[in-house]
PDB file of N, CA and C in Angstrom:
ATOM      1  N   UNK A   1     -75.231  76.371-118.451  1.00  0.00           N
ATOM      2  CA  UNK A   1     -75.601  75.240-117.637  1.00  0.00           C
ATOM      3  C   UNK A   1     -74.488  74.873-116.656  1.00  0.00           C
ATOM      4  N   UNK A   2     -73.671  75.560-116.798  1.00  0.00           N
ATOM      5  CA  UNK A   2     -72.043  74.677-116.040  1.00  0.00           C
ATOM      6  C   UNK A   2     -71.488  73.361-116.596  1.00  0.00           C
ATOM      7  N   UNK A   3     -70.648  73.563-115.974  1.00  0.00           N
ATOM      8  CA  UNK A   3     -69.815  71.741-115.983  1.00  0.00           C
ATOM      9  C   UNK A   3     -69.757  70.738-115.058  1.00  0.00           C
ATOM     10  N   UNK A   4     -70.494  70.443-115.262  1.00  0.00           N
ATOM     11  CA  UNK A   4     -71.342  69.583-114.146  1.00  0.00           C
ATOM     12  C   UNK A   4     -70.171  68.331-114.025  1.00  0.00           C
ATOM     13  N   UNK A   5     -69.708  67.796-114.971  1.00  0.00           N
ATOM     14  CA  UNK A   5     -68.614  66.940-114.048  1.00  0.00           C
ATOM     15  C   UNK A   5     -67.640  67.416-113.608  1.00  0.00           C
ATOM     16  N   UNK A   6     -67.593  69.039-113.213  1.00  0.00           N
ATOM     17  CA  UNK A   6     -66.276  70.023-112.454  1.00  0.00           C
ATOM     18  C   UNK A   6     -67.104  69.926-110.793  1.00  0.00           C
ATOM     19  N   UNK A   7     -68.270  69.906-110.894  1.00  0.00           N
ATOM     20  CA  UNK A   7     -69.562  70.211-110.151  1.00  0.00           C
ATOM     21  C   UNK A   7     -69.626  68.822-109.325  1.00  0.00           C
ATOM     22  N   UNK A   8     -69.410  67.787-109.812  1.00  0.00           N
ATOM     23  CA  UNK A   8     -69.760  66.792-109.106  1.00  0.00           C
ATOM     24  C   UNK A   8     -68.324  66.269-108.719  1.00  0.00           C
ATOM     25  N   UNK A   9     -67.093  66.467-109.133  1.00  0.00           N
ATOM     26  CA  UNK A   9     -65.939  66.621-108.180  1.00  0.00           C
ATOM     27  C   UNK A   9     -66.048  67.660-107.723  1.00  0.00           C
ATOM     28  N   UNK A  10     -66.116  68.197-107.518  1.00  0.00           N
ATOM     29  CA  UNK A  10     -66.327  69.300-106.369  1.00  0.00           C
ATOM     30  C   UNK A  10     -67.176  68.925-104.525  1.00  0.00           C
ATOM     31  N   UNK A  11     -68.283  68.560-105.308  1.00  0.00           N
ATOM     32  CA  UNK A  11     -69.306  67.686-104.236  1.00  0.00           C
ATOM     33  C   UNK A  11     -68.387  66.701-104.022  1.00  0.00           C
ATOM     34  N   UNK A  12     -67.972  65.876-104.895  1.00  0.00           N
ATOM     35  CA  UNK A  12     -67.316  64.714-103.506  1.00  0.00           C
ATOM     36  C   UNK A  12     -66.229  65.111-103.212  1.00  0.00           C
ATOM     37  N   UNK A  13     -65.743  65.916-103.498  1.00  0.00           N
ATOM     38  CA  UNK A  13     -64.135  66.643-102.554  1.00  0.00           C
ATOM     39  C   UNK A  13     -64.651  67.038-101.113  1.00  0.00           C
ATOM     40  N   UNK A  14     -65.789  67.918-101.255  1.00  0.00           N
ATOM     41  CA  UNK A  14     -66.255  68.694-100.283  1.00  0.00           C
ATOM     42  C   UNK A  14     -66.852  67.433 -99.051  1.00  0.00           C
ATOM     43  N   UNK A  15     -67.469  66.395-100.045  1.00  0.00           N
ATOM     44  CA  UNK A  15     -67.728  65.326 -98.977  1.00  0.00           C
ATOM     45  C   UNK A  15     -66.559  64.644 -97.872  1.00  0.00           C
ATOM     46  N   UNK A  16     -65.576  64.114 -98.749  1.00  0.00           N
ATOM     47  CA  UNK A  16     -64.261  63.575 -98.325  1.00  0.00           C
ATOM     48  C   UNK A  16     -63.761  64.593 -97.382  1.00  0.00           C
ATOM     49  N   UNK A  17     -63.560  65.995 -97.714  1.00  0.00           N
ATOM     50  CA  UNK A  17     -63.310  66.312 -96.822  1.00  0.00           C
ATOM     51  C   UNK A  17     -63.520  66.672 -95.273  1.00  0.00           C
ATOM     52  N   UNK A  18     -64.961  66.799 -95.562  1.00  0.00           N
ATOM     53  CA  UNK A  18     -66.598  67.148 -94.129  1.00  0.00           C
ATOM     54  C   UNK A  18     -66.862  66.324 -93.659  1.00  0.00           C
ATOM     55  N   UNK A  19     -66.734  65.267 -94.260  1.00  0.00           N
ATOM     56  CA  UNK A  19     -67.323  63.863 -93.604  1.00  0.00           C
ATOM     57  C   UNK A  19     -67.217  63.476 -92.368  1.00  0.00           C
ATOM     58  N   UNK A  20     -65.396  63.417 -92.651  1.00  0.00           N
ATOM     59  CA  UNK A  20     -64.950  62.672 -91.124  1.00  0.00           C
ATOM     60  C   UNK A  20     -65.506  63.728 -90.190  1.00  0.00           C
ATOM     61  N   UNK A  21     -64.798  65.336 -90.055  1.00  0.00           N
ATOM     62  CA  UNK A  21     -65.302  65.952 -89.067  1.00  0.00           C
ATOM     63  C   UNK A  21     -66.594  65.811 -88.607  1.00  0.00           C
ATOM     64  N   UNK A  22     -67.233  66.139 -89.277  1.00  0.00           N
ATOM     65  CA  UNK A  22     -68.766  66.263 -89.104  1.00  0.00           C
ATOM     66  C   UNK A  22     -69.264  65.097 -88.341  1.00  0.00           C
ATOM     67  N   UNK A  23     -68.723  63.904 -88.849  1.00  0.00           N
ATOM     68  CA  UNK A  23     -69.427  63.089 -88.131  1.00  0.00           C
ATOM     69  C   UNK A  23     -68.268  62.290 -86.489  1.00  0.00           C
ATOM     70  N   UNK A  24     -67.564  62.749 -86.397  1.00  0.00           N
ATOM     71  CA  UNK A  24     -66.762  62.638 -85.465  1.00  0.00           C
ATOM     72  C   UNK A  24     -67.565  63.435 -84.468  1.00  0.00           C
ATOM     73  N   UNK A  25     -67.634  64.775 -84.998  1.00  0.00           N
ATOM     74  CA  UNK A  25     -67.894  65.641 -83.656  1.00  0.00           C
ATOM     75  C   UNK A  25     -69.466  65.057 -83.689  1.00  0.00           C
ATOM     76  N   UNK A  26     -70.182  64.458 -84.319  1.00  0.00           N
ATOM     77  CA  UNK A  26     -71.468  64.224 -83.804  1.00  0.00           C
ATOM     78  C   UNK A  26     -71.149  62.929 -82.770  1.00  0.00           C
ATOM     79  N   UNK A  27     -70.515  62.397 -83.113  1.00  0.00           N
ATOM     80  CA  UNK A  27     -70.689  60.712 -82.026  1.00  0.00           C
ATOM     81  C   UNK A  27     -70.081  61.601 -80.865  1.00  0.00           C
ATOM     82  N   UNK A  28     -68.891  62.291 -80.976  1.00  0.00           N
ATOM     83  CA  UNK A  28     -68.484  63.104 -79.839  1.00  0.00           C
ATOM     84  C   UNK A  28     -69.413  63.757 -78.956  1.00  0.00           C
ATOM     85  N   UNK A  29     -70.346  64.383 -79.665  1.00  0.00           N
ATOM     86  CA  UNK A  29     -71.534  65.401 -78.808  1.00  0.00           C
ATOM     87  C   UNK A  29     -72.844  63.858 -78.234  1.00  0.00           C
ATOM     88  N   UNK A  30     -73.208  62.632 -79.347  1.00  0.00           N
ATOM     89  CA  UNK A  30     -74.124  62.122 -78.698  1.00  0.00           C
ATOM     90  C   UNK A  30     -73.425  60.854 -77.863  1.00  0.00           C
ATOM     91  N   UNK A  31     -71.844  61.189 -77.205  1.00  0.00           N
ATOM     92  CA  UNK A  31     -71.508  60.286 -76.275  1.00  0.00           C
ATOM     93  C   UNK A  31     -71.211  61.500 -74.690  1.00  0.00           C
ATOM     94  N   UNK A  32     -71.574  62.039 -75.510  1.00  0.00           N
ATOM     95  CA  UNK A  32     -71.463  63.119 -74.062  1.00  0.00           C
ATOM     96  C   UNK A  32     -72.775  63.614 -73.750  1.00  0.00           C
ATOM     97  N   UNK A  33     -73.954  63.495 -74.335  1.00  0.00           N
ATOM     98  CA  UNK A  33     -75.104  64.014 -74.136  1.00  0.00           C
ATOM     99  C   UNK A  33     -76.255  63.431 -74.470  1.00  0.00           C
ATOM    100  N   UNK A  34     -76.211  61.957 -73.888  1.00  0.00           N
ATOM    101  CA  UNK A  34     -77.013  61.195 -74.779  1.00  0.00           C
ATOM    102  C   UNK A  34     -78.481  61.387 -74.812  1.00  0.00           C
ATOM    103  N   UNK A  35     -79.346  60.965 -75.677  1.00  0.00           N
ATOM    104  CA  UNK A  35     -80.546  61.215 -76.145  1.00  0.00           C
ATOM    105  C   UNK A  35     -81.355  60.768 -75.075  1.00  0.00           C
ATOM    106  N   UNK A  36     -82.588  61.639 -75.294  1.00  0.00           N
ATOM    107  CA  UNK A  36     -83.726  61.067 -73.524  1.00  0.00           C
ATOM    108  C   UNK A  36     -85.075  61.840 -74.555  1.00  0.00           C
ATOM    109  N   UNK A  37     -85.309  61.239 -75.622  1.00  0.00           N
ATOM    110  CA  UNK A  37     -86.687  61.520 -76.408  1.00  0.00           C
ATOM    111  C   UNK A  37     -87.805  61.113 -75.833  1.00  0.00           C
ATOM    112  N   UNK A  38     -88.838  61.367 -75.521  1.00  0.00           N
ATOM    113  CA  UNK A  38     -89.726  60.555 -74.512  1.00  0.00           C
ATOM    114  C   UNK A  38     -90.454  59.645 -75.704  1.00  0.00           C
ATOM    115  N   UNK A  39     -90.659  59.821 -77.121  1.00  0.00           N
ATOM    116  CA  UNK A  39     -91.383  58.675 -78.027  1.00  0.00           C
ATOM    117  C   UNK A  39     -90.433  57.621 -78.259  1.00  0.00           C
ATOM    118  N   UNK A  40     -89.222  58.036 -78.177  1.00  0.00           N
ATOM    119  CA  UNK A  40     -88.262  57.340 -78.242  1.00  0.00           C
ATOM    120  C   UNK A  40     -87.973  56.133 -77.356  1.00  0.00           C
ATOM    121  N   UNK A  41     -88.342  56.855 -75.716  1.00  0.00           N
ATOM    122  CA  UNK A  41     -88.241  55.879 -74.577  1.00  0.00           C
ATOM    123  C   UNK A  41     -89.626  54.965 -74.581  1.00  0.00           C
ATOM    124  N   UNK A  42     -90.799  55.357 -75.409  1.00  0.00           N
ATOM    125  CA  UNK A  42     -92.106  54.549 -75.182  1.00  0.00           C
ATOM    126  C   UNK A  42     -91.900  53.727 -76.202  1.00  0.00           C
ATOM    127  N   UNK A  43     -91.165  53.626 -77.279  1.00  0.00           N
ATOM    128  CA  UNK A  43     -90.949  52.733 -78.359  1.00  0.00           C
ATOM    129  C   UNK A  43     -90.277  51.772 -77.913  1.00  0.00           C
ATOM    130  N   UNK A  44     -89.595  51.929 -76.718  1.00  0.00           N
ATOM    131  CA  UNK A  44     -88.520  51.395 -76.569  1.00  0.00           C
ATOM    132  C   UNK A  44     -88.900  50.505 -75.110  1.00  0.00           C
ATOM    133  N   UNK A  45     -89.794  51.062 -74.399  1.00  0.00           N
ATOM    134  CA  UNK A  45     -90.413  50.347 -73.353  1.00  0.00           C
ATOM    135  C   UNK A  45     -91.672  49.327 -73.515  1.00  0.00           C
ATOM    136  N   UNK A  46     -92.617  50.090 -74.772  1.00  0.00           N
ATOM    137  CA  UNK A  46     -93.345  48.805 -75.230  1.00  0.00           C
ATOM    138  C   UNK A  46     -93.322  48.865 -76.975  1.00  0.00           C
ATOM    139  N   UNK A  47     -92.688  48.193 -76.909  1.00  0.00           N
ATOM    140  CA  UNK A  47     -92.153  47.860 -78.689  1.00  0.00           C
ATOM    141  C   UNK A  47     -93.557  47.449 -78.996  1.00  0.00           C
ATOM    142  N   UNK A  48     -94.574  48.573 -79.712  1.00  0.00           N
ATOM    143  CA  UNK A  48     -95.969  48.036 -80.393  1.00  0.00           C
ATOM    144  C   UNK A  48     -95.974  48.583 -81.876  1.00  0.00           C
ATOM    145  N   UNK A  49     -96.326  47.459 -82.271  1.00  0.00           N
ATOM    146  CA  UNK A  49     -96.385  47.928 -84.028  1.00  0.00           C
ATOM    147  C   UNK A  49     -96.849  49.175 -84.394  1.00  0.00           C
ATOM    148  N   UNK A  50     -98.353  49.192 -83.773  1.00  0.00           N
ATOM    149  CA  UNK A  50     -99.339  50.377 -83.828  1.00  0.00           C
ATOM    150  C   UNK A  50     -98.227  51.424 -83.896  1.00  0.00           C
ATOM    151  N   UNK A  51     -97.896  51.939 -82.779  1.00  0.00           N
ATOM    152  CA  UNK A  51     -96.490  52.865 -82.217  1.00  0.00           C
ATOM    153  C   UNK A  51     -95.872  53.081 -82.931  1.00  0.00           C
ATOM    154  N   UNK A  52     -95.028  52.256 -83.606  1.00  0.00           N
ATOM    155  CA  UNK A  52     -93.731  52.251 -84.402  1.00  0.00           C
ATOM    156  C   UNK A  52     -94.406  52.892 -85.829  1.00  0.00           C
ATOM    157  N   UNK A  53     -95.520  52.433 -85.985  1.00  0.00           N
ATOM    158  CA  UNK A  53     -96.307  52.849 -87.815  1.00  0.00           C
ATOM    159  C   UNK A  53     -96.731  54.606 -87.550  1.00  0.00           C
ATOM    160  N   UNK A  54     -97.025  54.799 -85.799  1.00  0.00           N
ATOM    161  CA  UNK A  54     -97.141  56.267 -85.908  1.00  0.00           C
ATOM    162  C   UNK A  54     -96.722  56.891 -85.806  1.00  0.00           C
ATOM    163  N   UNK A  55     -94.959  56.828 -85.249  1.00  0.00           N
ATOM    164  CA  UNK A  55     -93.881  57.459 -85.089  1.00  0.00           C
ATOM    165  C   UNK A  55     -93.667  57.614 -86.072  1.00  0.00           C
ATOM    166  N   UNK A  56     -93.413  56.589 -87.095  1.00  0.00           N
ATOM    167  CA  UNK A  56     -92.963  56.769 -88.445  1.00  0.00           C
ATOM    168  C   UNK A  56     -93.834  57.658 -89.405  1.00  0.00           C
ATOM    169  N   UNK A  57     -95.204  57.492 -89.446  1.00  0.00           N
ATOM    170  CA  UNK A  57     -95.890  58.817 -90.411  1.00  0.00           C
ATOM    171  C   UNK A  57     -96.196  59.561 -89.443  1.00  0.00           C
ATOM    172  N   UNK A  58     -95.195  59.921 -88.365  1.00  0.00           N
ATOM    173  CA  UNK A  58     -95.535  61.316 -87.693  1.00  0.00           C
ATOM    174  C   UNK A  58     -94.143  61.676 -88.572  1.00  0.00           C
ATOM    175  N   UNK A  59     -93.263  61.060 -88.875  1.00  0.00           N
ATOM    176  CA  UNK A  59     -91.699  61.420 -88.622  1.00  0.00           C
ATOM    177  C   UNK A  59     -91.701  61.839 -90.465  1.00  0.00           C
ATOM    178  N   UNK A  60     -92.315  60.742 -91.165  1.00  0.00           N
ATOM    179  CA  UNK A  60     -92.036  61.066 -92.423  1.00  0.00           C
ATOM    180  C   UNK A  60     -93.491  61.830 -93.316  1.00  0.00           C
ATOM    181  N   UNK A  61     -94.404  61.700 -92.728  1.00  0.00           N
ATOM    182  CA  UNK A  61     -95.160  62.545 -93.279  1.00  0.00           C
ATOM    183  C   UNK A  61     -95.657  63.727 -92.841  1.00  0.00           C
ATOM    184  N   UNK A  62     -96.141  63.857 -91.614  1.00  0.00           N
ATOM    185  CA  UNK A  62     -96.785  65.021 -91.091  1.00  0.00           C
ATOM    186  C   UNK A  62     -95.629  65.942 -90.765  1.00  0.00           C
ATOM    187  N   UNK A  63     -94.593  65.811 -90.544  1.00  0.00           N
ATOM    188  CA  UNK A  63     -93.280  66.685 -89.887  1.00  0.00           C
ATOM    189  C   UNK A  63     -92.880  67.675 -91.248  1.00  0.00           C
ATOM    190  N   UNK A  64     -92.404  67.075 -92.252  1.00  0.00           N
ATOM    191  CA  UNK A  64     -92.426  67.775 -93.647  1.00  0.00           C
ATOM    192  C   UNK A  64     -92.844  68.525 -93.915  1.00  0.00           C
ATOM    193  N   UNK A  65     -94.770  68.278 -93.782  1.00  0.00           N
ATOM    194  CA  UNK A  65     -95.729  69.058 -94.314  1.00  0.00           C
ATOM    195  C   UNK A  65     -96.097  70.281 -93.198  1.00  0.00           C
ATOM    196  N   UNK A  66     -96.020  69.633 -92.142  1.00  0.00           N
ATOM    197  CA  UNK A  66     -96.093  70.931 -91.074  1.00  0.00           C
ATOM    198  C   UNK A  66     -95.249  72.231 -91.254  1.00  0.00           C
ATOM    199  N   UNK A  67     -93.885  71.487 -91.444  1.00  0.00           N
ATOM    200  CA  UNK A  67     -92.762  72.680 -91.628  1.00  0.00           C
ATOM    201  C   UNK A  67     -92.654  73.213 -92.903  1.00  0.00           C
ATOM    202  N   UNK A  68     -93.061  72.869 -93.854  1.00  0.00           N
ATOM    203  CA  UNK A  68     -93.321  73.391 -95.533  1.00  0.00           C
ATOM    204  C   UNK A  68     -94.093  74.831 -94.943  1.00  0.00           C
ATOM    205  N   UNK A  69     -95.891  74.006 -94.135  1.00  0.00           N
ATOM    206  CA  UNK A  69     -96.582  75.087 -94.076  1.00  0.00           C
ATOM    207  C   UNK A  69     -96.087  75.943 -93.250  1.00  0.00           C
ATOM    208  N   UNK A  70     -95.238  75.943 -92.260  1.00  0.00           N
ATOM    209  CA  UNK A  70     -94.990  76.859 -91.278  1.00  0.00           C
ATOM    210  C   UNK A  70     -94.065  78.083 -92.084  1.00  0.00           C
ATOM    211  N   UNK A  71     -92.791  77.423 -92.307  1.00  0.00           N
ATOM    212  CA  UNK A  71     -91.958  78.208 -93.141  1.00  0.00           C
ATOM    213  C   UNK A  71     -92.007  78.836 -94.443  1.00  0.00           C
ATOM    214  N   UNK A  72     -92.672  77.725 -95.322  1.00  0.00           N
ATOM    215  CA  UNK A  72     -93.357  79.086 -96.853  1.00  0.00           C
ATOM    216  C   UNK A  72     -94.281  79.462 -96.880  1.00  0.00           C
ATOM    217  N   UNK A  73     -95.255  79.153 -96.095  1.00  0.00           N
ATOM    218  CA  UNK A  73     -96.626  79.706 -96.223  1.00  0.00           C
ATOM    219  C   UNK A  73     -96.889  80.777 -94.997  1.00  0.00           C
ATOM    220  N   UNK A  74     -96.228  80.445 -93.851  1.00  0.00           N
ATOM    221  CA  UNK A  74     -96.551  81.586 -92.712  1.00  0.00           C
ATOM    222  C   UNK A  74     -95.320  82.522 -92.525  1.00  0.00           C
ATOM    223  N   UNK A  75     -94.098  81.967 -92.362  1.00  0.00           N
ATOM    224  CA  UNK A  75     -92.968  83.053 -92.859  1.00  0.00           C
ATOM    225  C   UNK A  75     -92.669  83.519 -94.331  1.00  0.00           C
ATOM    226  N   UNK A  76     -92.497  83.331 -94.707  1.00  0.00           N
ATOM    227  CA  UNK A  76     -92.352  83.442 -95.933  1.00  0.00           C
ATOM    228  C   UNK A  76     -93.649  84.181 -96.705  1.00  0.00           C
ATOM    229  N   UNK A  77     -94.419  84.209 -96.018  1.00  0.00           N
ATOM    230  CA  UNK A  77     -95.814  85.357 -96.529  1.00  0.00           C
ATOM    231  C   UNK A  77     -95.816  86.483 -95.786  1.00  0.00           C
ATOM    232  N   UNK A  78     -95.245  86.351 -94.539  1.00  0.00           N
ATOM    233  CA  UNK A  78     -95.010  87.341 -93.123  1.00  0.00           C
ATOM    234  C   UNK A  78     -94.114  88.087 -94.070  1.00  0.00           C
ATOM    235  N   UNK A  79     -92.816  87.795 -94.551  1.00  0.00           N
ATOM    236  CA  UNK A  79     -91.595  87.987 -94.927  1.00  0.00           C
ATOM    237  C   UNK A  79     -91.952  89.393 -95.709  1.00  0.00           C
ATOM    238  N   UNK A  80     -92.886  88.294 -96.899  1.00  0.00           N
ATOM    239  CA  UNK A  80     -93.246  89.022 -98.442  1.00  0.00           C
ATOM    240  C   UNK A  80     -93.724  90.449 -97.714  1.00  0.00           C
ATOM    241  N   UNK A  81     -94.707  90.485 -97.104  1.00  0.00           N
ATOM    242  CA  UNK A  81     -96.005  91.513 -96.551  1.00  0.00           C
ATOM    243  C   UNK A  81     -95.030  92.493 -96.046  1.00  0.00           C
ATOM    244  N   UNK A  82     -93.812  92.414 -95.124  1.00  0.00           N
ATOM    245  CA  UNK A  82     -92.758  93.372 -94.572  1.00  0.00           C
ATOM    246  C   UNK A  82     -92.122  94.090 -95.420  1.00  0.00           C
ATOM    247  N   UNK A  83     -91.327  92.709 -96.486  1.00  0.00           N
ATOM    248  CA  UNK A  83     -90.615  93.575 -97.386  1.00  0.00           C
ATOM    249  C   UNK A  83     -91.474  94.884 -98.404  1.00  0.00           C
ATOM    250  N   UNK A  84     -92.743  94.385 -98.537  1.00  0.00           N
ATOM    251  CA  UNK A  84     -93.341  95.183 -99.438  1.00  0.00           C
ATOM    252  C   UNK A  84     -93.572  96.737 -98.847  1.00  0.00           C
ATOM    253  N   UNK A  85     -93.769  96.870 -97.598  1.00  0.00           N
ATOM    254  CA  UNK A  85     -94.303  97.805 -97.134  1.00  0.00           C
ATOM    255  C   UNK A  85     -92.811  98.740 -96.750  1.00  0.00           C
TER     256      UNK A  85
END
């Protein structure tokens, strides 16, 4: 099973250490390249509930399930069918 409390210092070493970079160079890249989403700019030009409830189960439900099916079910069957042959 491992040693899971060797395992979970490990994870937060690896955090402490990635953290700062990682997120440095992101504010770095989105102050030099800032965002121009167009659902983003209509949320933002007419703030409507409707809007905001369909961004959000576009964002947390359908996006997931799209890419589940895309990647294990259509690559990942593509994949299988290649390797076999």
């Amino acid at each position: 099973m491992g040693d899971v409390p060797r395992d979970i210092g490990l994870g937060i070493g690896a955090f402490v250490l990635l953290a700062a970079p990682v997120l440095g160079l992101q504010e770095c890249l989105a102050r030099s390249f800032p965002s121009r989403h167009p659902l983003v700019e209509l949320l933002l030009a007419t703030p409507r509930l409707e809007l905001l409830w369909a961004a959000g189960f576009a964002a947390v439900i359908v996006a997931p399930v799209v890419e589940e099916l895309q990647f294990r079910v259509l690559l990942q069957g593509w994949l299988l069918r290649v390797a076999e042959t």
